[in-house]
C-alpha atoms as a PDB file:
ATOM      1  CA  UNK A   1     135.411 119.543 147.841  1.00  0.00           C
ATOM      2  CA  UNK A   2     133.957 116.920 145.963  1.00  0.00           C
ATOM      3  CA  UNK A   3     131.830 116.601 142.595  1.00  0.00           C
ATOM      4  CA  UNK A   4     129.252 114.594 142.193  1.00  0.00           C
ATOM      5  CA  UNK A   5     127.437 114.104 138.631  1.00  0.00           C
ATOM      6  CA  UNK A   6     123.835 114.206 138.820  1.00  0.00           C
ATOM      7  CA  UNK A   7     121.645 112.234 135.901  1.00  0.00           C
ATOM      8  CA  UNK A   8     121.197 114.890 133.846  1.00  0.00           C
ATOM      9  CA  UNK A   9     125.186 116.037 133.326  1.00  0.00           C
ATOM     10  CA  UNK A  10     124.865 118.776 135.845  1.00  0.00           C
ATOM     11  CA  UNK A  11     127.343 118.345 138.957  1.00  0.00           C
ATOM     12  CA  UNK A  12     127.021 119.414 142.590  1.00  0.00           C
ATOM     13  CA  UNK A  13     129.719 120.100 144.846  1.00  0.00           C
ATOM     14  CA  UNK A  14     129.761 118.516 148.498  1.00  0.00           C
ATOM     15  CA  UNK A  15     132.081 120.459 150.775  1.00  0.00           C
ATOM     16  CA  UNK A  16     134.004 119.288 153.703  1.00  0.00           C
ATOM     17  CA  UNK A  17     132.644 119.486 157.215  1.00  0.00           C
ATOM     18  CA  UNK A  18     136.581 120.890 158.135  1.00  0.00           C
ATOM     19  CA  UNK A  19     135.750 123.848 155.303  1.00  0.00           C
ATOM     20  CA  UNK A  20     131.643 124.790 156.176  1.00  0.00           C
ATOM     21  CA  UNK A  21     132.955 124.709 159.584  1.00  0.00           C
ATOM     22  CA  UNK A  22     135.932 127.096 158.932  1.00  0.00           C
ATOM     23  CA  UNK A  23     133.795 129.886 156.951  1.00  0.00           C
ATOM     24  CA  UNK A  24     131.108 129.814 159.255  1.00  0.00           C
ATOM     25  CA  UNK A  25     133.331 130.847 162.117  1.00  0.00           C
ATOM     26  CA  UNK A  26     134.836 133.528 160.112  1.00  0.00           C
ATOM     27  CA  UNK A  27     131.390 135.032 159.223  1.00  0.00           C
ATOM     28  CA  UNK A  28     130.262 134.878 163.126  1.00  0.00           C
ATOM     29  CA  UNK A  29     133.088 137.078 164.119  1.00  0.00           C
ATOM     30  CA  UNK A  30     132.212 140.641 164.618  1.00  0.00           C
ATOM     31  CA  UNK A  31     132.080 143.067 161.310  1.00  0.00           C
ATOM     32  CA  UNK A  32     132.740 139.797 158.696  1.00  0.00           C
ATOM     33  CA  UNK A  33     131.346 140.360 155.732  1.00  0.00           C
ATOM     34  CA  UNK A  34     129.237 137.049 154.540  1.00  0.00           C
ATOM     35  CA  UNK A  35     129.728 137.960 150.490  1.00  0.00           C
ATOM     36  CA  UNK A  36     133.534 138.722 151.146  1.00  0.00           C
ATOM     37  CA  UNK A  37     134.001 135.450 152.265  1.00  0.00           C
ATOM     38  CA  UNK A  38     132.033 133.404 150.475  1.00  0.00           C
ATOM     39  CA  UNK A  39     133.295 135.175 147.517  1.00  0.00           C
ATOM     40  CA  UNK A  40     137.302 134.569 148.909  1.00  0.00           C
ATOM     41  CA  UNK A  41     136.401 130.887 148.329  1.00  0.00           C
ATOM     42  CA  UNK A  42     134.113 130.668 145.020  1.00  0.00           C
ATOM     43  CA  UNK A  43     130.823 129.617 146.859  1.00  0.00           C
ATOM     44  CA  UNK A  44     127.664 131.623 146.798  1.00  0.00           C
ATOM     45  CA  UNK A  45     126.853 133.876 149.430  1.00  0.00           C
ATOM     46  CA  UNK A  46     123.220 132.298 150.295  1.00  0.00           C
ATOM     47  CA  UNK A  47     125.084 128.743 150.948  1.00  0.00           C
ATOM     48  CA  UNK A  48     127.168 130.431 153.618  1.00  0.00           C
ATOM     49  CA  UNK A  49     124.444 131.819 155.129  1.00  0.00           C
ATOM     50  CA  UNK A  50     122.639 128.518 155.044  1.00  0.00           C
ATOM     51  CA  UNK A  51     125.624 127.131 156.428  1.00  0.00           C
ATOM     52  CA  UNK A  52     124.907 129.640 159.575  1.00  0.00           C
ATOM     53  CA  UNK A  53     121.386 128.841 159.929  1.00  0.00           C
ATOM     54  CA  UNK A  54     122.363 124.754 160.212  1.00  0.00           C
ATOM     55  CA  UNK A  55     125.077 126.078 163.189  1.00  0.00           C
ATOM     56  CA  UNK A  56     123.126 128.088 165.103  1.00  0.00           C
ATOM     57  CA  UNK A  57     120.166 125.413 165.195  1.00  0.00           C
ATOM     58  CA  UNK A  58     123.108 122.834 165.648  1.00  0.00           C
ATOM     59  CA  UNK A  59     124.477 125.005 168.760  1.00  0.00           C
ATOM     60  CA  UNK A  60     121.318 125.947 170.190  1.00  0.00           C
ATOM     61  CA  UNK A  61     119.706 122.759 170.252  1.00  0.00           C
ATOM     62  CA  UNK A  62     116.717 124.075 169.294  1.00  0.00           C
ATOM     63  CA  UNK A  63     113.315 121.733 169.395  1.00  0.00           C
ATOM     64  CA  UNK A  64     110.266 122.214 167.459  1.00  0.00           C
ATOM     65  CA  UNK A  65     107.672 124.984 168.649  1.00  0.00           C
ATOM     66  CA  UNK A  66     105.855 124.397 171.776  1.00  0.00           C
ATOM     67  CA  UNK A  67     102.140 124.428 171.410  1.00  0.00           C
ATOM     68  CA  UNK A  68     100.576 125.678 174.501  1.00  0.00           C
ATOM     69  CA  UNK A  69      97.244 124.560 175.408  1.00  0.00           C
ATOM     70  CA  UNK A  70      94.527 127.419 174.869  1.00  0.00           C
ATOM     71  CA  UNK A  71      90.485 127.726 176.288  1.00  0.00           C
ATOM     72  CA  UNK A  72      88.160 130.133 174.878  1.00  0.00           C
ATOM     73  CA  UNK A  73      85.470 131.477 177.446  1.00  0.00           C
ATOM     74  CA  UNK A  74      82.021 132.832 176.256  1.00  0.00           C
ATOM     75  CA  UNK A  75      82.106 137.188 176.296  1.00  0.00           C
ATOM     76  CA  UNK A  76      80.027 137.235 179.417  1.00  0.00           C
ATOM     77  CA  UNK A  77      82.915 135.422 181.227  1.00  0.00           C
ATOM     78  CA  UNK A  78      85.483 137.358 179.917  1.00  0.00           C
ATOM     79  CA  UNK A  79      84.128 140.587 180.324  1.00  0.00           C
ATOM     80  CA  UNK A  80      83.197 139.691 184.086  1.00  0.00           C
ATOM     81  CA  UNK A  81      86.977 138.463 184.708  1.00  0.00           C
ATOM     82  CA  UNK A  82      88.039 141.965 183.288  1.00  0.00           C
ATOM     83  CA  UNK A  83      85.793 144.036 185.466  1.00  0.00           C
ATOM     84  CA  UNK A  84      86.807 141.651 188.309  1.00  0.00           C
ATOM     85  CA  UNK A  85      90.770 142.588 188.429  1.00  0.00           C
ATOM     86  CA  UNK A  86      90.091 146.206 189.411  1.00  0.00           C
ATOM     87  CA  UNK A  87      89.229 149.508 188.482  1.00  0.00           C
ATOM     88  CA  UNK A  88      90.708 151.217 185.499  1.00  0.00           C
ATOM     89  CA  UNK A  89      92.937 153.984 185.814  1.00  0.00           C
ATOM     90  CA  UNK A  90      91.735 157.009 184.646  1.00  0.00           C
ATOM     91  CA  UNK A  91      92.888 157.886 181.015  1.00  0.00           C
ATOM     92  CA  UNK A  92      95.734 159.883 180.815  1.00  0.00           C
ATOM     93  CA  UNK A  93      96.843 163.223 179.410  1.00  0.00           C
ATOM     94  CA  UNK A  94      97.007 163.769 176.153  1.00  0.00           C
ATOM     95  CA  UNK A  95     100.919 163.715 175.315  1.00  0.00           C
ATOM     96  CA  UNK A  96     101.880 167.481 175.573  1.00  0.00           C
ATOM     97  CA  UNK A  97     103.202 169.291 172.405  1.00  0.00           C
ATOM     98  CA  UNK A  98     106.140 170.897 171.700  1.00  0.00           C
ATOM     99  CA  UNK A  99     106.742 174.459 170.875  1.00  0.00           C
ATOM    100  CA  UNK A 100     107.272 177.906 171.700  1.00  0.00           C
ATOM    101  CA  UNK A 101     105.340 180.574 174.108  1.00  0.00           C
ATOM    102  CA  UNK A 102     106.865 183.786 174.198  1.00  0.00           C
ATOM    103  CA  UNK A 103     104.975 186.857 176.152  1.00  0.00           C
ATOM    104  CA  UNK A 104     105.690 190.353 176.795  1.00  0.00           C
ATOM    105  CA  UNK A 105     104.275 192.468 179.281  1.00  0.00           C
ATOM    106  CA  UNK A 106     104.992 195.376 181.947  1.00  0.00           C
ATOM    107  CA  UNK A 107     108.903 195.533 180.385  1.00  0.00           C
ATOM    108  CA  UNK A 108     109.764 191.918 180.565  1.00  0.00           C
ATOM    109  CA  UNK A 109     109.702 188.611 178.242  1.00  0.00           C
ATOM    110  CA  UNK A 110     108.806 185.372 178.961  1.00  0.00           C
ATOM    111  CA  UNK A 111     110.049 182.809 176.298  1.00  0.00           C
ATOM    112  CA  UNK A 112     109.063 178.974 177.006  1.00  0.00           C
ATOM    113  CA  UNK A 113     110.264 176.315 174.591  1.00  0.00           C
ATOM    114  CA  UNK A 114     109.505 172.602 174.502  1.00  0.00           C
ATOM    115  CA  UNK A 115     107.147 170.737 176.384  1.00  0.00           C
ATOM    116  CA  UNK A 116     105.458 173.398 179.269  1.00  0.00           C
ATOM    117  CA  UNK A 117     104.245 172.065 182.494  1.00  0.00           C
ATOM    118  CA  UNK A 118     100.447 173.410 182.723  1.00  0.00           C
ATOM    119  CA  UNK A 119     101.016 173.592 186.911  1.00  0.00           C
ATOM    120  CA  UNK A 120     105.034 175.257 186.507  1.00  0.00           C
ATOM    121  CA  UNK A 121     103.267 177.798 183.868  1.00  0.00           C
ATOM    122  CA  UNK A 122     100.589 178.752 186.229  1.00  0.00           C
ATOM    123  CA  UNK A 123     103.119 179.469 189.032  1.00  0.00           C
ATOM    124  CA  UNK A 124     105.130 181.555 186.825  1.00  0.00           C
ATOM    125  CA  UNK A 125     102.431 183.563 185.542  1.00  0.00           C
ATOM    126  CA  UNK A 126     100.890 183.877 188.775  1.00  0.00           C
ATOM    127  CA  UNK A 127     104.436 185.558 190.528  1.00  0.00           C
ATOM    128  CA  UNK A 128     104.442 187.671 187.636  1.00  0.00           C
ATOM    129  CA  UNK A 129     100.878 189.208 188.146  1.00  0.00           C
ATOM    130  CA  UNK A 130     102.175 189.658 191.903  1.00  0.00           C
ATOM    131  CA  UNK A 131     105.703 191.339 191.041  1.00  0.00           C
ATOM    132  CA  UNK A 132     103.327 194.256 188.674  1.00  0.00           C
END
């Protein structure tokens, strides 16, 4: 580690490649703790993570963003290309509730919890009526 004085009396420290590169593989290993370390060896926990940022872009060789070329068709167009891929599927069910049904009739006890299948109910109910 080096110090360099600036021009107004305050001095910067420039670390060694050897030591960035040492902490930042200790805080990629699984379940490091970035402030531990960083803390172990007096620097501040937001250079470390810097530090991390500059690897990863280092290691991924990561470009600038990709602008992809876009065209923006009048409404009547659009609309026409979305009528054009098909027909629409028909909306579905409301998501079914949870809960509890409990009945009682001719001796017996019928207790349904959680989501109920409309058709399964029906059956059930309907061999009931049948078995009275």
């Amino acid at each position: 580690m080096k110090r360099e004085q600036d021009s107004q009396n305050a001095s910067r420290r420039h670390h060694d490649r050897a030591f960035k590169q040492e902490l930042v593989r200790q805080s990629l290993e699984p379940g490091a703790s970035v402030s531990a370390i960083a803390m172990r060896n007096g620097i501040n926990a937001n250079m470390l993570f810097k530090w991390r940022r500059e690897h990863v872009r280092a290691a991924c060789g990561t470009t600038a963003a990709v602008l992809l070329p876009v065209q923006i068709a009048p409404a009547a167009e659009v609309m026409t290309m979305a009528t054009s891929i098909g027909p629409t599927p028909p909306p579905s069910r409301p998501t079914p509730r949870s809960g509890v049904i409990e009945l009682e009739f001719a001796g017996a006890q019928l207790r349904l919890r959680g989501v109920v299948d409309e058709d399964s109910l029906c059956s059930v109910l309907r061999a009931l009526r049948q078995s009275t």
